[in-house]
PDB file of N, CA and C in Angstrom:
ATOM      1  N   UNK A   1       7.118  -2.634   8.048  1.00  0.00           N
ATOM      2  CA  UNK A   1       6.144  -2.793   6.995  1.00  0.00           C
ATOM      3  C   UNK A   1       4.859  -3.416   7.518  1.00  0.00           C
ATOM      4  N   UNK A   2       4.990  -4.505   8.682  1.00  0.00           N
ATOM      5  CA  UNK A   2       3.700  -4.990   9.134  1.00  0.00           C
ATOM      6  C   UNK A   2       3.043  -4.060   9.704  1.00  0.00           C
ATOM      7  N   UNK A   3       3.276  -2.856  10.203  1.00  0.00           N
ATOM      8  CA  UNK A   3       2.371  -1.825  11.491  1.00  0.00           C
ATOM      9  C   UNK A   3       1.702  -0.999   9.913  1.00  0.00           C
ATOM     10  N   UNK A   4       2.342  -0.645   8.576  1.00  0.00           N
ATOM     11  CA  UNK A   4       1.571  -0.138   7.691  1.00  0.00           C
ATOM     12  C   UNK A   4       0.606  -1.358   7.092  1.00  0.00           C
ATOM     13  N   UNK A   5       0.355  -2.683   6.626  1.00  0.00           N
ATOM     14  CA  UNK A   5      -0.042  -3.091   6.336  1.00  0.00           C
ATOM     15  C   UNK A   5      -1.900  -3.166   7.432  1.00  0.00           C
ATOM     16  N   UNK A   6      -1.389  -2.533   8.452  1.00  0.00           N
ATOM     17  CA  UNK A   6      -3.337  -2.898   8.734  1.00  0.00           C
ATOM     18  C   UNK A   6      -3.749  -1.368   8.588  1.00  0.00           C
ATOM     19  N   UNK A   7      -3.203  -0.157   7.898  1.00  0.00           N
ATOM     20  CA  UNK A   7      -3.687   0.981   7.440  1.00  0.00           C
ATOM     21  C   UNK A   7      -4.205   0.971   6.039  1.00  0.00           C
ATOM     22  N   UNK A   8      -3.016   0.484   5.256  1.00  0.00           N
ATOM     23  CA  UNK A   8      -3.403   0.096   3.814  1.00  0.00           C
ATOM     24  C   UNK A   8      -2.929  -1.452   3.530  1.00  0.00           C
ATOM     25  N   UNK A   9      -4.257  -2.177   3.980  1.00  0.00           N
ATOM     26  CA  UNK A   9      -3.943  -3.566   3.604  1.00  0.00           C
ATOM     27  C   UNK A   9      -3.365  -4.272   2.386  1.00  0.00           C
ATOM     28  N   UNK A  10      -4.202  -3.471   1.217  1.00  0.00           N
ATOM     29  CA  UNK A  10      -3.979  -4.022   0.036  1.00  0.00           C
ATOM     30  C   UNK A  10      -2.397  -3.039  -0.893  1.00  0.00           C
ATOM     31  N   UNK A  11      -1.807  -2.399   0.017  1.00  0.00           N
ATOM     32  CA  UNK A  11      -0.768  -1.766  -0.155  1.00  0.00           C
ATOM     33  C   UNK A  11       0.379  -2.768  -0.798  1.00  0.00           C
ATOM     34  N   UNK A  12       0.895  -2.720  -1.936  1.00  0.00           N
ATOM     35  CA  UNK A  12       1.725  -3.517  -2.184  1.00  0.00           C
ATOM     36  C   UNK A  12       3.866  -2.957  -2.603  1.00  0.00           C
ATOM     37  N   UNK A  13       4.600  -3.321  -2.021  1.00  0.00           N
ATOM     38  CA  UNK A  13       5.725  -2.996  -2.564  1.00  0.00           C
ATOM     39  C   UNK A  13       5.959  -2.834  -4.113  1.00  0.00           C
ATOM     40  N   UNK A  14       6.282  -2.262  -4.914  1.00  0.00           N
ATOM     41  CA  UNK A  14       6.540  -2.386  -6.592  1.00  0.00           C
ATOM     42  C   UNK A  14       7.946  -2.574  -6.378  1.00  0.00           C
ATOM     43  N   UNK A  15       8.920  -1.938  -5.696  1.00  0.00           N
ATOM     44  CA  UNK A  15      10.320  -2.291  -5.897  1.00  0.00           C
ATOM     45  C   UNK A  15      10.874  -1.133  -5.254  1.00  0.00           C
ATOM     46  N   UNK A  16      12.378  -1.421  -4.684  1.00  0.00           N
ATOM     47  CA  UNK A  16      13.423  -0.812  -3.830  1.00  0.00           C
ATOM     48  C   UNK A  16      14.254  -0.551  -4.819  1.00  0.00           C
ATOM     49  N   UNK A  17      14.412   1.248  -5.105  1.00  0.00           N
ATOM     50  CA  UNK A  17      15.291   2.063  -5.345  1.00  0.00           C
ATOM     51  C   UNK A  17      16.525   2.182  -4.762  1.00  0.00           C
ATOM     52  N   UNK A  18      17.781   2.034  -5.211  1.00  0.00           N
ATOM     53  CA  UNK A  18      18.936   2.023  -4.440  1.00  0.00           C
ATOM     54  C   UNK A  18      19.695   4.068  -5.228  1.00  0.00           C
ATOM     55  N   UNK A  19      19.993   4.743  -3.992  1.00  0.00           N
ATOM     56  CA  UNK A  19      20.303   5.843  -4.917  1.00  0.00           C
ATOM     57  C   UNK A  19      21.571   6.340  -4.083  1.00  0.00           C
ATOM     58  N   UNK A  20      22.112   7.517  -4.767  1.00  0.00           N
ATOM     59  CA  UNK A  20      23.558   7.789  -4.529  1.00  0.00           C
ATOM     60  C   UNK A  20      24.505   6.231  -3.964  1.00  0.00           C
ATOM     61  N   UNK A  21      24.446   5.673  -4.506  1.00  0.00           N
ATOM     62  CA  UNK A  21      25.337   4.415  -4.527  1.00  0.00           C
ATOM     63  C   UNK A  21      26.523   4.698  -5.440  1.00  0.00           C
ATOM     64  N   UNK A  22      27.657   4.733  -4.784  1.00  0.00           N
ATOM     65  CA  UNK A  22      28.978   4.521  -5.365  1.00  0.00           C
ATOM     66  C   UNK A  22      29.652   3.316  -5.761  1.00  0.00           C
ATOM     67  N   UNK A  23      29.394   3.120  -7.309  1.00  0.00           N
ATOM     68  CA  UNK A  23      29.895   1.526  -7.399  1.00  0.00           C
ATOM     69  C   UNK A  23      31.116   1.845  -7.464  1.00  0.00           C
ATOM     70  N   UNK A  24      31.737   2.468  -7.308  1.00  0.00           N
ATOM     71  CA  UNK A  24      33.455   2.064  -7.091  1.00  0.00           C
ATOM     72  C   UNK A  24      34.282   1.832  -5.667  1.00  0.00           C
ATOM     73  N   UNK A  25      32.888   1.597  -4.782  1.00  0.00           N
ATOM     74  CA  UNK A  25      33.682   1.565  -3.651  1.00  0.00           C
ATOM     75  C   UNK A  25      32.947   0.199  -3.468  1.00  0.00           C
ATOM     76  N   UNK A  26      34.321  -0.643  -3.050  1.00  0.00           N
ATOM     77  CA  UNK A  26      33.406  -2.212  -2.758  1.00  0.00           C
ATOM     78  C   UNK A  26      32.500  -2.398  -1.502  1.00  0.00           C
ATOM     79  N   UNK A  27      32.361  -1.752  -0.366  1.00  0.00           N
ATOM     80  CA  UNK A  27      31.534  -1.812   0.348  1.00  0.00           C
ATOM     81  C   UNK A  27      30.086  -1.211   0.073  1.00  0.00           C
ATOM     82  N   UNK A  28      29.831  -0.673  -0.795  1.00  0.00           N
ATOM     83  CA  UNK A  28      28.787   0.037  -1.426  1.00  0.00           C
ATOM     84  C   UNK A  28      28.807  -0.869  -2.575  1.00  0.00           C
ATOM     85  N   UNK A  29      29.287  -1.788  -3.269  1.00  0.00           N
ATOM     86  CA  UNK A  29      28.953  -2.742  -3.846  1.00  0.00           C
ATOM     87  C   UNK A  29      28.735  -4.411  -2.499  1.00  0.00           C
ATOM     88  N   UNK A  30      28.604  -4.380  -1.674  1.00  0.00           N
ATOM     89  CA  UNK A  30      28.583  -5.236  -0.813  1.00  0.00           C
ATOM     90  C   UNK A  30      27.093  -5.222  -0.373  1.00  0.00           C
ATOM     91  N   UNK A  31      27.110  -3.615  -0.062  1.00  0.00           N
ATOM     92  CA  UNK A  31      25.739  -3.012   0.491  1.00  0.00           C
ATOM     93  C   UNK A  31      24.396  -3.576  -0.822  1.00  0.00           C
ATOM     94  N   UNK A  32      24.372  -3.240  -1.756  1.00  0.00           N
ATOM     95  CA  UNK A  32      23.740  -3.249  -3.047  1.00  0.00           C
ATOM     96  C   UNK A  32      23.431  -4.878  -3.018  1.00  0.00           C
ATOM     97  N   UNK A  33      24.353  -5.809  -2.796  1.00  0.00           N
ATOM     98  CA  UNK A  33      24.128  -7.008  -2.899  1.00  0.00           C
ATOM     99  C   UNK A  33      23.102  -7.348  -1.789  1.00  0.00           C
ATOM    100  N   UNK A  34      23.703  -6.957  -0.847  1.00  0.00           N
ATOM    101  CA  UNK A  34      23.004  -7.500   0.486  1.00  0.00           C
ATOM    102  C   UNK A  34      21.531  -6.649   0.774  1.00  0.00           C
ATOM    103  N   UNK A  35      20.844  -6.102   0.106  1.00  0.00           N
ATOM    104  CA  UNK A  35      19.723  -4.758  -0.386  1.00  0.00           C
ATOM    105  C   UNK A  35      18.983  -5.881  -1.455  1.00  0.00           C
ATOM    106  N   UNK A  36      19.663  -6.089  -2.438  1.00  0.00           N
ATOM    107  CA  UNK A  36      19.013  -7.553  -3.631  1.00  0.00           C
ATOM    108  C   UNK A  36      18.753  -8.617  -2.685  1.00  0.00           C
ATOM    109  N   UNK A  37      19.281  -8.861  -1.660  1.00  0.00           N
ATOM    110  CA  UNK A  37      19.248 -10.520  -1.352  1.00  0.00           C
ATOM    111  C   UNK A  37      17.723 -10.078  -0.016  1.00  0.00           C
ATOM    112  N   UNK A  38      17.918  -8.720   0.423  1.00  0.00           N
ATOM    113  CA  UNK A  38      16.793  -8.736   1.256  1.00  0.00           C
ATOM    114  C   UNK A  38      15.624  -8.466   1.039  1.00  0.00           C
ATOM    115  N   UNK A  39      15.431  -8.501  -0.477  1.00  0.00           N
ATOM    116  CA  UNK A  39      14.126  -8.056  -1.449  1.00  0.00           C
ATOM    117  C   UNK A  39      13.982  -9.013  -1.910  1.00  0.00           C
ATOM    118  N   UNK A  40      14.388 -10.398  -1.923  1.00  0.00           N
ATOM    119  CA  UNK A  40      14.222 -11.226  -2.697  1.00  0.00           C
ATOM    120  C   UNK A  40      13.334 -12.604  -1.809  1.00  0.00           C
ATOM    121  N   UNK A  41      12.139 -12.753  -2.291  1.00  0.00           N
ATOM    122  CA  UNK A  41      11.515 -13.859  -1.798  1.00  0.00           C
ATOM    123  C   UNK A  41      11.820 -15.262  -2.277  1.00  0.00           C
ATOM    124  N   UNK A  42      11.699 -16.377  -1.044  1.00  0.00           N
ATOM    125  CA  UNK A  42      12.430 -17.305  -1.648  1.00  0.00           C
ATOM    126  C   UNK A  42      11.825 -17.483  -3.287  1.00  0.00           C
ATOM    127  N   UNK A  43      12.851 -18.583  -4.274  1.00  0.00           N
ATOM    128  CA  UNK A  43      12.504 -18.880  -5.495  1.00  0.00           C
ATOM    129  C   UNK A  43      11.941 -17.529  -6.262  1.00  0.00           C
ATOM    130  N   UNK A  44      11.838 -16.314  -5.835  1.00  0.00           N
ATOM    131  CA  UNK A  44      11.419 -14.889  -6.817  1.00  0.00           C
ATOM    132  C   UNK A  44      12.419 -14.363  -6.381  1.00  0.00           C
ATOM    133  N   UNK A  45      12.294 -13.440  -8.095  1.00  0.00           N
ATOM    134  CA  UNK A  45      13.564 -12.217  -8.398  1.00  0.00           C
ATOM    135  C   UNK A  45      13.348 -11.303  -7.151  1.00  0.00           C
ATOM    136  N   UNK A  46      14.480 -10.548  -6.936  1.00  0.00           N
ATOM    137  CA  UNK A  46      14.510  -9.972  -5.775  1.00  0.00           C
ATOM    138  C   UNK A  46      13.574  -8.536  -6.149  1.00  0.00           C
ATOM    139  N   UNK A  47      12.939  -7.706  -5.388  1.00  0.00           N
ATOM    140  CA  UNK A  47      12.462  -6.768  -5.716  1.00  0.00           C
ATOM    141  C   UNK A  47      13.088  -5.473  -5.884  1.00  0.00           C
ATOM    142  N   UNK A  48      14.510  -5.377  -5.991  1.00  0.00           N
ATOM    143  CA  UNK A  48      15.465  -4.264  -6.044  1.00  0.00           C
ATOM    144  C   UNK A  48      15.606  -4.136  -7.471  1.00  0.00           C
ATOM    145  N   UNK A  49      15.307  -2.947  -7.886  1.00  0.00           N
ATOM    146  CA  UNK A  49      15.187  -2.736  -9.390  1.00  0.00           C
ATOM    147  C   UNK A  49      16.792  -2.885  -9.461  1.00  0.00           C
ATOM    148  N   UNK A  50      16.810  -3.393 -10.690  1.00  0.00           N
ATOM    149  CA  UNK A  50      18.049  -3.388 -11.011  1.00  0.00           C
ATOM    150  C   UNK A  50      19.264  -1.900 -11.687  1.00  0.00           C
ATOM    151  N   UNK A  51      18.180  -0.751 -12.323  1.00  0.00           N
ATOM    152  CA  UNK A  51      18.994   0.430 -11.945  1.00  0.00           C
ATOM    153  C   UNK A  51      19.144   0.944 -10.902  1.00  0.00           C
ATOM    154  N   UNK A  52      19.771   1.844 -10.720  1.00  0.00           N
ATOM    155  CA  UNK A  52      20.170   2.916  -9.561  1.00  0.00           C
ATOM    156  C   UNK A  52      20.666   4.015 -10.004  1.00  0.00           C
ATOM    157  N   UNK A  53      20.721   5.002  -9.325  1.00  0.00           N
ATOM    158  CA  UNK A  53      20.859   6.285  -9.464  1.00  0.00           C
ATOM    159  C   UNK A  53      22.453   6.817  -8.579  1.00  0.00           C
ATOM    160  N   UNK A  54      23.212   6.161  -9.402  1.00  0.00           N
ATOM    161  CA  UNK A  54      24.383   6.180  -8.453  1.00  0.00           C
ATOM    162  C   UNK A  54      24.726   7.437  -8.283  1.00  0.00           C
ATOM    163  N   UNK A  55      25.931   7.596  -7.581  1.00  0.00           N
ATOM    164  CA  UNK A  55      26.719   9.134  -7.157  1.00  0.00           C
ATOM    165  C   UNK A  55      27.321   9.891  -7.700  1.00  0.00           C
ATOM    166  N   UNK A  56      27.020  10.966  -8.391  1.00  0.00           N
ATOM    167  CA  UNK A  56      27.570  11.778  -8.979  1.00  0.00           C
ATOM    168  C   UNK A  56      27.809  13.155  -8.242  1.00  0.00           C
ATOM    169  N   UNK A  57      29.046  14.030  -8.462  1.00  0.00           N
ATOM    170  CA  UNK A  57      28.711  15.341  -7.925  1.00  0.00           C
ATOM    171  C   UNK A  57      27.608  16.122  -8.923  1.00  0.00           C
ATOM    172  N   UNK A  58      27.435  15.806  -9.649  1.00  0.00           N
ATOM    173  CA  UNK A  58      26.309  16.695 -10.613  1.00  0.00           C
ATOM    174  C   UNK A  58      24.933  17.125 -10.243  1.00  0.00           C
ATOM    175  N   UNK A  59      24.909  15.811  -9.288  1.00  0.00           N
ATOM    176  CA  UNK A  59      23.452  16.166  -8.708  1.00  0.00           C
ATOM    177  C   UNK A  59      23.660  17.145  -7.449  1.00  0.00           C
ATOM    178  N   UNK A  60      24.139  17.063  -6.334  1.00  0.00           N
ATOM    179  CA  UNK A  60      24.272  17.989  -5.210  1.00  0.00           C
ATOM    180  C   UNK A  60      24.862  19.549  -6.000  1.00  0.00           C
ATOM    181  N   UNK A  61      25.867  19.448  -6.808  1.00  0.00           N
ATOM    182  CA  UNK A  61      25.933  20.932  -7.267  1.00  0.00           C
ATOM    183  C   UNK A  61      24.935  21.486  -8.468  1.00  0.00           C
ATOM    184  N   UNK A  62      23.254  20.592  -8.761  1.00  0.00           N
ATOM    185  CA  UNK A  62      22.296  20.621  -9.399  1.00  0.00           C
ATOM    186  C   UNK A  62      21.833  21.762  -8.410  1.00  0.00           C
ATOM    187  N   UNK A  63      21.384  20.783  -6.785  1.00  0.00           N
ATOM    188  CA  UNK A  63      20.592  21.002  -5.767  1.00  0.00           C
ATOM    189  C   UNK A  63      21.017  22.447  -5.087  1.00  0.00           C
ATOM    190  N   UNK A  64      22.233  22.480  -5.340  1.00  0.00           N
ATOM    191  CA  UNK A  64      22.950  23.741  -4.759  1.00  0.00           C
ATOM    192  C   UNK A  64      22.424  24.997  -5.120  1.00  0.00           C
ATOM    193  N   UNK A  65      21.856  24.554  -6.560  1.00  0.00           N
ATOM    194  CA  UNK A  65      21.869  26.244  -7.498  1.00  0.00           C
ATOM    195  C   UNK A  65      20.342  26.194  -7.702  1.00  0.00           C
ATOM    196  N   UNK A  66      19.390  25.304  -7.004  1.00  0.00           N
ATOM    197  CA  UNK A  66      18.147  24.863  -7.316  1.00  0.00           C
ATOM    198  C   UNK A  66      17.598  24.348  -8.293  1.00  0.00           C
ATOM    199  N   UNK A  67      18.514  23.784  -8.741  1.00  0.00           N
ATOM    200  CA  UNK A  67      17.502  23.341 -10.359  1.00  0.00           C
ATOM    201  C   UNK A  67      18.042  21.947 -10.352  1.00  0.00           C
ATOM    202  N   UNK A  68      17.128  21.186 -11.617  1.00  0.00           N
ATOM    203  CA  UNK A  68      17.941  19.961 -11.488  1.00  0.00           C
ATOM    204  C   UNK A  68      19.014  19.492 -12.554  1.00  0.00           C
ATOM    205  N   UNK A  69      19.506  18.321 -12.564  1.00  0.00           N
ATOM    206  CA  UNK A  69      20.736  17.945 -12.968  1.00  0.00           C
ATOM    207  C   UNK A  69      20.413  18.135 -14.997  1.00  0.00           C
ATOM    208  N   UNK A  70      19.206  17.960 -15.022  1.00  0.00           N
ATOM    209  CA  UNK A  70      19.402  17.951 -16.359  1.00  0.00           C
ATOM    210  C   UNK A  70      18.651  19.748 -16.971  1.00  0.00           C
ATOM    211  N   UNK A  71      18.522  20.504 -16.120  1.00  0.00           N
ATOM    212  CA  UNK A  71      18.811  21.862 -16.529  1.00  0.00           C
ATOM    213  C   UNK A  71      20.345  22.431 -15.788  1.00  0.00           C
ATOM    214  N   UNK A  72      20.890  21.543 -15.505  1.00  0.00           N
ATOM    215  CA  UNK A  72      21.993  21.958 -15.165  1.00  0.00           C
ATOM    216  C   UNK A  72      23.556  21.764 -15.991  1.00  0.00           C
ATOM    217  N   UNK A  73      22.847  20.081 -16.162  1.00  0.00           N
ATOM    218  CA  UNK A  73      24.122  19.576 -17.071  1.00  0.00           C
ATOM    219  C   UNK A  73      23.424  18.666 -18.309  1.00  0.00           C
ATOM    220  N   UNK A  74      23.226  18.931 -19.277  1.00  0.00           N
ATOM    221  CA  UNK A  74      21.766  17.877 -20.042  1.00  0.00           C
ATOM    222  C   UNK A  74      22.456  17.027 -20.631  1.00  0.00           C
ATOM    223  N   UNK A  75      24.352  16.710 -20.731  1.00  0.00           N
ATOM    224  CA  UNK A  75      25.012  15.804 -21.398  1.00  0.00           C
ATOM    225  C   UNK A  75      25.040  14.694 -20.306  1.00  0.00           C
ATOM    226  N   UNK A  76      24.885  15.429 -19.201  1.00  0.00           N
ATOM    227  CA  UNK A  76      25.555  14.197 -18.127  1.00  0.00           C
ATOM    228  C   UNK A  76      25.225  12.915 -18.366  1.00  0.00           C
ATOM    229  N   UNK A  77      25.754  11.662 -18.059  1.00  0.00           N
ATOM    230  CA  UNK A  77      25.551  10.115 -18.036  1.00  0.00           C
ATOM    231  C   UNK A  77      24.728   9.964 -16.977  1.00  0.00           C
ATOM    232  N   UNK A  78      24.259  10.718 -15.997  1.00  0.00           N
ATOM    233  CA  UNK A  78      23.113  10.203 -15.067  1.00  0.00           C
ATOM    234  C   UNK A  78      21.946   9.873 -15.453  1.00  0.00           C
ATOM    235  N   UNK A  79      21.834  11.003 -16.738  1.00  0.00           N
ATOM    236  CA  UNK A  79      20.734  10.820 -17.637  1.00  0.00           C
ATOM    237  C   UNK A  79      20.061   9.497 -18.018  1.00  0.00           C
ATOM    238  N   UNK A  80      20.851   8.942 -18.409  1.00  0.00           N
ATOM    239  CA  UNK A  80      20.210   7.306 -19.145  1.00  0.00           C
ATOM    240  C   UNK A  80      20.111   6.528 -17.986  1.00  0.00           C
ATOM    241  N   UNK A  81      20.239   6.838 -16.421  1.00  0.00           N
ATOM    242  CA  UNK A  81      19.672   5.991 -15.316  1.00  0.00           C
ATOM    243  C   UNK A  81      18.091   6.307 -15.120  1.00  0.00           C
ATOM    244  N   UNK A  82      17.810   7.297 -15.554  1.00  0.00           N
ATOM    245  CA  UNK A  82      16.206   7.918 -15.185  1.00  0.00           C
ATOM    246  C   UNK A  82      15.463   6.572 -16.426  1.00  0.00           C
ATOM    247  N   UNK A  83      15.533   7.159 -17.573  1.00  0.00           N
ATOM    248  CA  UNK A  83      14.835   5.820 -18.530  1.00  0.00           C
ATOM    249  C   UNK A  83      14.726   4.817 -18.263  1.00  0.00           C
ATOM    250  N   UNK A  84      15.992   3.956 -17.565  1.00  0.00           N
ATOM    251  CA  UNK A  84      16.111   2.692 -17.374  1.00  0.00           C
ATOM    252  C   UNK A  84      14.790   2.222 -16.033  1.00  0.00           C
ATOM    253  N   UNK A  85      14.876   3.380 -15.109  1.00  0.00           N
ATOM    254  CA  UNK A  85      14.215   3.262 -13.826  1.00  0.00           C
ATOM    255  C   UNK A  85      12.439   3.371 -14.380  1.00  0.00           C
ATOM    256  N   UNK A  86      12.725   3.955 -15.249  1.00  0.00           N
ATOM    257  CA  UNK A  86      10.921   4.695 -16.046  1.00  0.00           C
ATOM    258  C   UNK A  86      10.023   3.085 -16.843  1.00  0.00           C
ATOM    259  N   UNK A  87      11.725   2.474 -16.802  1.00  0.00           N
ATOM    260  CA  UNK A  87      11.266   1.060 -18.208  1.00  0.00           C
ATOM    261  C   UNK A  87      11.073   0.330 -16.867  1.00  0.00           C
ATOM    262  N   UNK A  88      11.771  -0.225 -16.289  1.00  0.00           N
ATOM    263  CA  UNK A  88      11.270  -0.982 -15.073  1.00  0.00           C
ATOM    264  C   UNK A  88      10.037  -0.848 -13.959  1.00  0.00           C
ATOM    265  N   UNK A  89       9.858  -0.062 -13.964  1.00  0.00           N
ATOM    266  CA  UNK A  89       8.371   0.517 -13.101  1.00  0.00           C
ATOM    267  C   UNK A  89       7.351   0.597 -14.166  1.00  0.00           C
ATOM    268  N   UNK A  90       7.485   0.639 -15.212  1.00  0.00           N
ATOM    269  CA  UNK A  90       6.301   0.614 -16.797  1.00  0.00           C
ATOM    270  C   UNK A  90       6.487  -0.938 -16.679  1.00  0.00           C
ATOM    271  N   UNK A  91       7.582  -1.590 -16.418  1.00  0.00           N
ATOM    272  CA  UNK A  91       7.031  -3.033 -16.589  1.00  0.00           C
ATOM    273  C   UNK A  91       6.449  -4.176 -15.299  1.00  0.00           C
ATOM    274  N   UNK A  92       7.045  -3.621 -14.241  1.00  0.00           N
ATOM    275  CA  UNK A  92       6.731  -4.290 -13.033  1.00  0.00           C
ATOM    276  C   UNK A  92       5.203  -3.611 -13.091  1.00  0.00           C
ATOM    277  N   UNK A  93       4.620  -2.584 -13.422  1.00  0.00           N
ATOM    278  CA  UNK A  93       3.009  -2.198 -13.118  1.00  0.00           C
ATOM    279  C   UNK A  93       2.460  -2.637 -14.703  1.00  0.00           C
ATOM    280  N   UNK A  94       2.456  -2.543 -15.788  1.00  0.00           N
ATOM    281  CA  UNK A  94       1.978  -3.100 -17.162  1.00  0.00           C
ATOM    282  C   UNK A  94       2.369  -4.565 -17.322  1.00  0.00           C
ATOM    283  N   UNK A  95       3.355  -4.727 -16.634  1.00  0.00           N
ATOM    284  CA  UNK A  95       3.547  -6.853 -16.939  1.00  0.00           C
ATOM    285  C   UNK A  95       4.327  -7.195 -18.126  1.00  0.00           C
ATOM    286  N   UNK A  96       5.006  -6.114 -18.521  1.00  0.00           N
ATOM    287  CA  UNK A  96       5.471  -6.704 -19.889  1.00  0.00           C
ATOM    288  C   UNK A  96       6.363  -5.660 -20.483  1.00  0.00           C
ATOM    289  N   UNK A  97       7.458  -6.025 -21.212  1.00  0.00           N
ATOM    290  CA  UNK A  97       8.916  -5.162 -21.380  1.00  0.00           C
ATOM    291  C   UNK A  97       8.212  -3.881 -21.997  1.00  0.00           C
ATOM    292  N   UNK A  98       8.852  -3.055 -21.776  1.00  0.00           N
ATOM    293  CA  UNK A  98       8.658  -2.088 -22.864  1.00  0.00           C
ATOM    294  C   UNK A  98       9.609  -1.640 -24.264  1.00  0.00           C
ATOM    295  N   UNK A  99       9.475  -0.776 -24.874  1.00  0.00           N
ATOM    296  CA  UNK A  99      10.253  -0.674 -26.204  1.00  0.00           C
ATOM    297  C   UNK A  99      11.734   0.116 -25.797  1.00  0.00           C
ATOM    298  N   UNK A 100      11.779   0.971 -24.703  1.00  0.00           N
ATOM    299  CA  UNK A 100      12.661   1.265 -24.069  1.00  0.00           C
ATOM    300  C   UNK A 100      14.186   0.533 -24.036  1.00  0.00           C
ATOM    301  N   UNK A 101      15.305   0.951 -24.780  1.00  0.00           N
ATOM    302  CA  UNK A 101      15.840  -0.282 -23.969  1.00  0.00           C
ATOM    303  C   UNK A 101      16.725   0.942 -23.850  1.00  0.00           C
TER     304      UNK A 101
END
């Protein structure tokens, strides 16, 4: 990150996306922790948004047929990870919650 900072000085991080993460496997919950703790400046929240876009097969057999997951499958539960990620980046750049929940 320091060799980009003298290209775009005033370049700032907004937050670390964690994606295809499998929370049912505890080392991928180990990983996720240790990802929060290395975004996190002392005394500030860590900069790892707190959704993720965990692992589903829905998405690779989306990618397979070219289209994406929600012209593919529009019930799926991956769905309500996109909003959550849309409310957190509307609030880390606007400063303030949104109506989203």
């Amino acid at each position: 990150m320091a060799q980009g900072r003298g290209r775009n000085p005033s370049l700032e991080l907004l937050g670390v996306l964690v994606s295809g993460l499998d929370k049912g496997i505890r080392k991928a919950r180990e990983y996720d922790e240790a990802i929060k703790q290395s975004f996190a400046s002392s005394g500030q929240d860590s900069r790892k948004f707190k959704a993720a876009i965990t692992r589903f097969a829905a998405i690779p057999r989306a990618q397979d047929r070219g289209k994406t997951v929600f012209q593919t499958e529009p019930d799926h539960e991956v769905w309500a990870q996109f909003p959550q990620i849309a409310k957190e980046i509307e609030e880390k750049i606007i400063g303030i919650p949104s109506e989203l929940s």
